[in-house]
N, C-alpha and C. Protein backbone atom coordinates (compact mmCIF):
# COMPACT_ATOMS: atom_id res chain seq x y z
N UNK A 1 -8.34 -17.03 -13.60
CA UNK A 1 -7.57 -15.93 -13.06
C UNK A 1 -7.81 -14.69 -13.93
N UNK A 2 -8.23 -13.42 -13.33
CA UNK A 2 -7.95 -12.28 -14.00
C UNK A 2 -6.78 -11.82 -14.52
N UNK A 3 -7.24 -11.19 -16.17
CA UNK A 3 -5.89 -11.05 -16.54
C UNK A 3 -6.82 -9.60 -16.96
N UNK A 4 -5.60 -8.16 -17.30
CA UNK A 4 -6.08 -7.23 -17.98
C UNK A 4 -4.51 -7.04 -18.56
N UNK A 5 -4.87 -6.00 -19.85
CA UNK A 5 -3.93 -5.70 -21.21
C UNK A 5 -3.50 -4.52 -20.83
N UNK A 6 -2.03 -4.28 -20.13
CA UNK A 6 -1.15 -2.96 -19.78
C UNK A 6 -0.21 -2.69 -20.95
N UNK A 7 -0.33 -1.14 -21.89
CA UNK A 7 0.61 -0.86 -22.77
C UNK A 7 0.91 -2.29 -24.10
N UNK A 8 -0.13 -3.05 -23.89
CA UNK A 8 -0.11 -4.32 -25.46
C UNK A 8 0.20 -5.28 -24.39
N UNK A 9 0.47 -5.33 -23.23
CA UNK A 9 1.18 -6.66 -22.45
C UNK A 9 -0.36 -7.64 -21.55
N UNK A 10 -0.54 -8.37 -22.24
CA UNK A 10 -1.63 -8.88 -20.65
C UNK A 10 -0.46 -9.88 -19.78
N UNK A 11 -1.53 -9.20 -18.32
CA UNK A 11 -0.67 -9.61 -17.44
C UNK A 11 -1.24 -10.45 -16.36
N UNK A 12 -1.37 -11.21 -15.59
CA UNK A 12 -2.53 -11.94 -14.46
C UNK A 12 -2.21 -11.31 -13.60
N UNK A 13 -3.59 -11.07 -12.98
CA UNK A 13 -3.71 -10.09 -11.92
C UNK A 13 -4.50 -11.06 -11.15
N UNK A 14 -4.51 -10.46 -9.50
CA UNK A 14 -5.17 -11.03 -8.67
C UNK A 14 -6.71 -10.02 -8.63
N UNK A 15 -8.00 -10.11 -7.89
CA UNK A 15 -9.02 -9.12 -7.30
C UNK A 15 -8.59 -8.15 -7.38
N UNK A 16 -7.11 -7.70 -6.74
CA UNK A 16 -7.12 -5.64 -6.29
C UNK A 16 -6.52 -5.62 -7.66
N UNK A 17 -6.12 -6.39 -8.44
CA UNK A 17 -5.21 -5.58 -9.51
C UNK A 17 -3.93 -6.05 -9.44
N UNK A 18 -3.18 -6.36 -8.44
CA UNK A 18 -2.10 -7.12 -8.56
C UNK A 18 -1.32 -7.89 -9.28
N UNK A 19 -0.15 -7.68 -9.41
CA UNK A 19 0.10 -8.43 -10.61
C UNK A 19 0.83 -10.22 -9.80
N UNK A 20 0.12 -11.05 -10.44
CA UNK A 20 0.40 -12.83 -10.09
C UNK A 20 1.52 -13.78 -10.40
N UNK A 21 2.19 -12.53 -11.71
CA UNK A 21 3.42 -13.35 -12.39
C UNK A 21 4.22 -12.35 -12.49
N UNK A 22 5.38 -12.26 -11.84
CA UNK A 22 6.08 -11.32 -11.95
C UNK A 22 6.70 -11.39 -13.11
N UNK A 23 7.24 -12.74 -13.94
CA UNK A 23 7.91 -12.24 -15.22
C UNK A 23 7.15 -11.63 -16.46
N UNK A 24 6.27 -11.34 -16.11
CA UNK A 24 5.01 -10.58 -16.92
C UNK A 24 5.34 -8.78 -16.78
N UNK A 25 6.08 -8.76 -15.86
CA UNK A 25 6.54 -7.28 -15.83
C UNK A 25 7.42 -6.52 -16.23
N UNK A 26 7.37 -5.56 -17.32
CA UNK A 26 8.10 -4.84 -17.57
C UNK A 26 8.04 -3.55 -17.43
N UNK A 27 9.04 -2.04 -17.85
CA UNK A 27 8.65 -0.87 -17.51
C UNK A 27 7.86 -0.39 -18.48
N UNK A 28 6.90 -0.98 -19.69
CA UNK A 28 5.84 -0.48 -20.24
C UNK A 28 4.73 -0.88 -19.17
N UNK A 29 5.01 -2.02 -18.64
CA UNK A 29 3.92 -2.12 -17.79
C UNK A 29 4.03 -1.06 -16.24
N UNK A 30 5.20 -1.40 -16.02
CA UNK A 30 5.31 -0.39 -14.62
C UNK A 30 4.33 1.07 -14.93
N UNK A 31 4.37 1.70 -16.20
CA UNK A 31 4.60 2.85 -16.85
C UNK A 31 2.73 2.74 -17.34
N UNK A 32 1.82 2.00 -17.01
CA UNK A 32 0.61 1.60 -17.56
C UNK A 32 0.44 1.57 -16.04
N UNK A 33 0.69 0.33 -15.32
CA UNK A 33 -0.01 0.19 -13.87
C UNK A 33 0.21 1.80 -13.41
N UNK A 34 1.13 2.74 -13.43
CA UNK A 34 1.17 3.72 -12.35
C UNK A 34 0.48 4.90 -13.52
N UNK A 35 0.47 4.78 -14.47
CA UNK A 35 -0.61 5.68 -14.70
C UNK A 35 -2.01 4.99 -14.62
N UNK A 36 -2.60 4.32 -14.28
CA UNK A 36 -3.25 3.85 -13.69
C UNK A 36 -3.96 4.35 -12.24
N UNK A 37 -2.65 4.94 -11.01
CA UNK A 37 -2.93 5.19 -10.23
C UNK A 37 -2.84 6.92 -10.07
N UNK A 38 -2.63 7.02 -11.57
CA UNK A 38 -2.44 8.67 -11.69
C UNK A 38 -0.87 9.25 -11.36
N UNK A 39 0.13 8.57 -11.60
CA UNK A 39 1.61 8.40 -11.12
C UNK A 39 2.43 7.99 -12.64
N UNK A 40 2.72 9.81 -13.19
CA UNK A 40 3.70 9.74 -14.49
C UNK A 40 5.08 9.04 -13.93
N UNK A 41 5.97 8.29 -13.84
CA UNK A 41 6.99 7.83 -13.35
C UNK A 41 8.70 8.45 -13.91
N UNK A 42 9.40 8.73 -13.15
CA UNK A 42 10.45 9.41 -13.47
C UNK A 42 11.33 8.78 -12.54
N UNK A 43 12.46 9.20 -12.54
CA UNK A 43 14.06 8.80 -12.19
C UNK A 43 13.73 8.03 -10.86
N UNK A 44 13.24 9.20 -9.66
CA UNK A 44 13.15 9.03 -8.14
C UNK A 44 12.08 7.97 -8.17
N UNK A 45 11.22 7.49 -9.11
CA UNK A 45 10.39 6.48 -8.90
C UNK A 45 11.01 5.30 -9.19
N UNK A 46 11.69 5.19 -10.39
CA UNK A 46 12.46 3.86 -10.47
C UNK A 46 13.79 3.44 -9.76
N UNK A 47 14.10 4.48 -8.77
CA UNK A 47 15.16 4.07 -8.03
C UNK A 47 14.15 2.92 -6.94
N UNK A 48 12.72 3.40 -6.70
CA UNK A 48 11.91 2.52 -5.35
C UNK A 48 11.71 1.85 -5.95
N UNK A 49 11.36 1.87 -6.73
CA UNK A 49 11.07 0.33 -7.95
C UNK A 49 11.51 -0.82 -8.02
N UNK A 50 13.09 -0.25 -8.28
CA UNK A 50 14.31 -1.24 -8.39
C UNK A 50 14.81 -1.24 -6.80
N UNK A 51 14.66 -0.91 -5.74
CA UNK A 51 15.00 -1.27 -4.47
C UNK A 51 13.73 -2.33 -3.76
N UNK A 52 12.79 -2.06 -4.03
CA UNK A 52 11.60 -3.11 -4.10
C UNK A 52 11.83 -4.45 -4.32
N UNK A 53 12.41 -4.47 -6.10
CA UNK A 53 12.83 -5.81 -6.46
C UNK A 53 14.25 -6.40 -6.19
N UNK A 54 15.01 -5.50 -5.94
CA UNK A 54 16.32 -6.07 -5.40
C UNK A 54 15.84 -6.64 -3.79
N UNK A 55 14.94 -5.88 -3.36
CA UNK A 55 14.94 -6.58 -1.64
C UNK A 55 14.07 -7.16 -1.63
N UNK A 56 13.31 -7.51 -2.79
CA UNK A 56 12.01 -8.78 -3.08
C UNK A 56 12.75 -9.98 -2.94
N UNK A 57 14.38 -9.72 -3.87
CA UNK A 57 14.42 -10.66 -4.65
C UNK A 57 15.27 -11.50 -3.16
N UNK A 58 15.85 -10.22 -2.45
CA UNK A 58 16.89 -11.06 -1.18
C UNK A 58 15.95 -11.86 -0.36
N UNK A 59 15.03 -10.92 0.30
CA UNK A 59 13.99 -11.14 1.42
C UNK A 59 12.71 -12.12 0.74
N UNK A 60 12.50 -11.97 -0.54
CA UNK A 60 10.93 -12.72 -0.81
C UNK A 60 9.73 -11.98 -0.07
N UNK A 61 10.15 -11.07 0.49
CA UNK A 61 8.97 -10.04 0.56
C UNK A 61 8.72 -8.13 0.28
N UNK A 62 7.99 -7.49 0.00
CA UNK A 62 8.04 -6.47 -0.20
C UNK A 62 8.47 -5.70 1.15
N UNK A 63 9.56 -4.60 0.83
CA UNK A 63 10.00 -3.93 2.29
C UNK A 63 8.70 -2.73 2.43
N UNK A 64 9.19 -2.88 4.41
CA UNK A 64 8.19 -1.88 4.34
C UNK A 64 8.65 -0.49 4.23
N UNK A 65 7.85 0.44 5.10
CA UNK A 65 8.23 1.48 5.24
C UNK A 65 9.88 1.91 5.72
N UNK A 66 9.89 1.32 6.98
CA UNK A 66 10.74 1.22 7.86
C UNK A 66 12.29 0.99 6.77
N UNK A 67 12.19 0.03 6.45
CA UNK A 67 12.82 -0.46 5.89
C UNK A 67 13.02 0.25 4.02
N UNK A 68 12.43 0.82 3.44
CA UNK A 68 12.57 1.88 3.00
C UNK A 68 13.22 2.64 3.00
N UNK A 69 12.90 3.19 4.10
CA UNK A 69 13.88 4.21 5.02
C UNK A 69 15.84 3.95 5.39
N UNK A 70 15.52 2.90 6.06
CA UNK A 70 16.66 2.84 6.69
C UNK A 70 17.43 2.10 5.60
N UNK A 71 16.96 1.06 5.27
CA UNK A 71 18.11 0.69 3.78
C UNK A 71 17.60 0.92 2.94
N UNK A 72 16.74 1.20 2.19
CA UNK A 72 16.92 2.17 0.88
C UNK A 72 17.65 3.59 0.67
N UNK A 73 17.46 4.02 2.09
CA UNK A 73 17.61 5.26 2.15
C UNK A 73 16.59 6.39 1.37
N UNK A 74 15.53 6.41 1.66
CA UNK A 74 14.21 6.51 0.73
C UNK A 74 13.35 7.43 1.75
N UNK A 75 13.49 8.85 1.95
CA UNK A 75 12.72 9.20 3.50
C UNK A 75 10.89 9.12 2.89
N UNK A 76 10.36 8.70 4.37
CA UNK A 76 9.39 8.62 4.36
C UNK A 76 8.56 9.92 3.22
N UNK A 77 8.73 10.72 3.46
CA UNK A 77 8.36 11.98 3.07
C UNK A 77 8.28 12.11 1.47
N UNK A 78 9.03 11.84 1.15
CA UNK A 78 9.10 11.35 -0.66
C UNK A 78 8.74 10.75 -1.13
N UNK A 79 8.65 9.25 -0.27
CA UNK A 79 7.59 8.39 -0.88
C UNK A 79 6.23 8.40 -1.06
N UNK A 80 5.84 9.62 0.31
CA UNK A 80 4.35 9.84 -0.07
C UNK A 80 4.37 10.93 -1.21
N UNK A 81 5.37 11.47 -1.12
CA UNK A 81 5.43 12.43 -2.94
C UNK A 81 4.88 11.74 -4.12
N UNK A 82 5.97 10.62 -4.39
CA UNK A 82 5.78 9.57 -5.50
C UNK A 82 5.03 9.04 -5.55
N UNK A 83 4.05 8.49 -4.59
CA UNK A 83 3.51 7.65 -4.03
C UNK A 83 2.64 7.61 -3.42
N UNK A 84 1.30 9.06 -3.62
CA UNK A 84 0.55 9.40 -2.40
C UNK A 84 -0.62 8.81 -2.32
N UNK A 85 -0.94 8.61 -1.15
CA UNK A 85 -2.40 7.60 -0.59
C UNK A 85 -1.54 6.38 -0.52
N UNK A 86 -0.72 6.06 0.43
CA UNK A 86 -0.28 4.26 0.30
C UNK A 86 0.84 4.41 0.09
N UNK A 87 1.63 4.66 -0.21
CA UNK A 87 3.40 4.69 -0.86
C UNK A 87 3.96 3.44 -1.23
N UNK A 88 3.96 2.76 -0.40
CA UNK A 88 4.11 1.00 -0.34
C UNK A 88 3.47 0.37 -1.04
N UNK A 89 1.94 0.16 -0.85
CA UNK A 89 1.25 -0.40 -1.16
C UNK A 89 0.75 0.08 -2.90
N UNK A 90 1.38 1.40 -3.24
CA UNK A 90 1.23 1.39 -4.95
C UNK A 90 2.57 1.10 -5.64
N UNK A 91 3.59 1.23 -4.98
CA UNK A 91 4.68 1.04 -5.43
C UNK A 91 5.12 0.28 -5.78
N UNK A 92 4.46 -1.13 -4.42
CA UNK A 92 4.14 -3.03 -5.03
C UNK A 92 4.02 -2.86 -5.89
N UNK A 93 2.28 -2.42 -6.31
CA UNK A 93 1.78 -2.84 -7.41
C UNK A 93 2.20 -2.60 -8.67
N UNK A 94 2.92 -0.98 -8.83
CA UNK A 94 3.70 -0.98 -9.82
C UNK A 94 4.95 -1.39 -10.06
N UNK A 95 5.43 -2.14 -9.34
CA UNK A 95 6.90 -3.05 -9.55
C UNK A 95 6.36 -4.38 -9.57
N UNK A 96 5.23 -4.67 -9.35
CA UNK A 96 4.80 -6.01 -10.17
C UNK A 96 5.07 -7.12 -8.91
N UNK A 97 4.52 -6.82 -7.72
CA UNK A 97 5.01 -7.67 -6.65
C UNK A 97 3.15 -7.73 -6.14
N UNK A 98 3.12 -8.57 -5.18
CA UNK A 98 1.81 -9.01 -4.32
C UNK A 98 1.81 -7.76 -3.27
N UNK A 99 0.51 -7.55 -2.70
CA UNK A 99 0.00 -6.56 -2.26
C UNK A 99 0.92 -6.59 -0.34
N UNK A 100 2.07 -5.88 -0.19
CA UNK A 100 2.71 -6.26 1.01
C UNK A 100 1.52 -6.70 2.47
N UNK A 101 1.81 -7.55 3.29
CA UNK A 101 1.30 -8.07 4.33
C UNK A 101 0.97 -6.76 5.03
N UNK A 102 1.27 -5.82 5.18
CA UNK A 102 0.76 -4.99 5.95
C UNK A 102 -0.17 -3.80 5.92
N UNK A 103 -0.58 -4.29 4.38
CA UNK A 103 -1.21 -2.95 3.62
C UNK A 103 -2.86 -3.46 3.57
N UNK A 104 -3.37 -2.68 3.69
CA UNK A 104 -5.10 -3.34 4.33
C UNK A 104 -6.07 -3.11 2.89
């Protein structure tokens, strides 16, 4: 299994980068993966962060957009702020979750 070294932490990753073990994640790592994607992280980012893993942790899957939206309360529009090229699909990766089912 691929592993690479975020902020002193190695972590197992899948092919895209993904992270394989979530208790391998912390916010030095959040704070390494999203600069990574060119994404300094601040307040409005760790509120999606932590709504990610709270509805990881209910559902067992990453929410989508939709769902973002309507219960996070998270408008579309901001997330591509935080989040641009993919919103979802980098936001996984920096909250340390598998690449959501709907992201190509």
């Amino acid at each position: 299994m691929p592993q690479k070294t975020i902020n002193g932490t190695t972590i197992d990753v899948n092919e895209e980068g993904f992270m394989t073990d979530h208790s391998q994640w912390n916010r030095e790592v959040a704070a390494g993966l999203a600069a990574e994607e060119g994404i300094t992280l601040a307040g409005e980012h760790w509120k999606v962060l932590e709504f990610i893993a709270a509805d990881y942790g209910e559902k067992g899957v990453v929410p989508g957009m939709r769902r973002m939206n309507k219960v996070g309360g998270i408008a579309t529009k901001d997330l591509y702020t935080l989040f641009p090229d993919g919103p979802i699909k980098k936001a996984a990766k920096i909250a340390g979750f598998p690449k959501p089912a709907s992201c190509v």
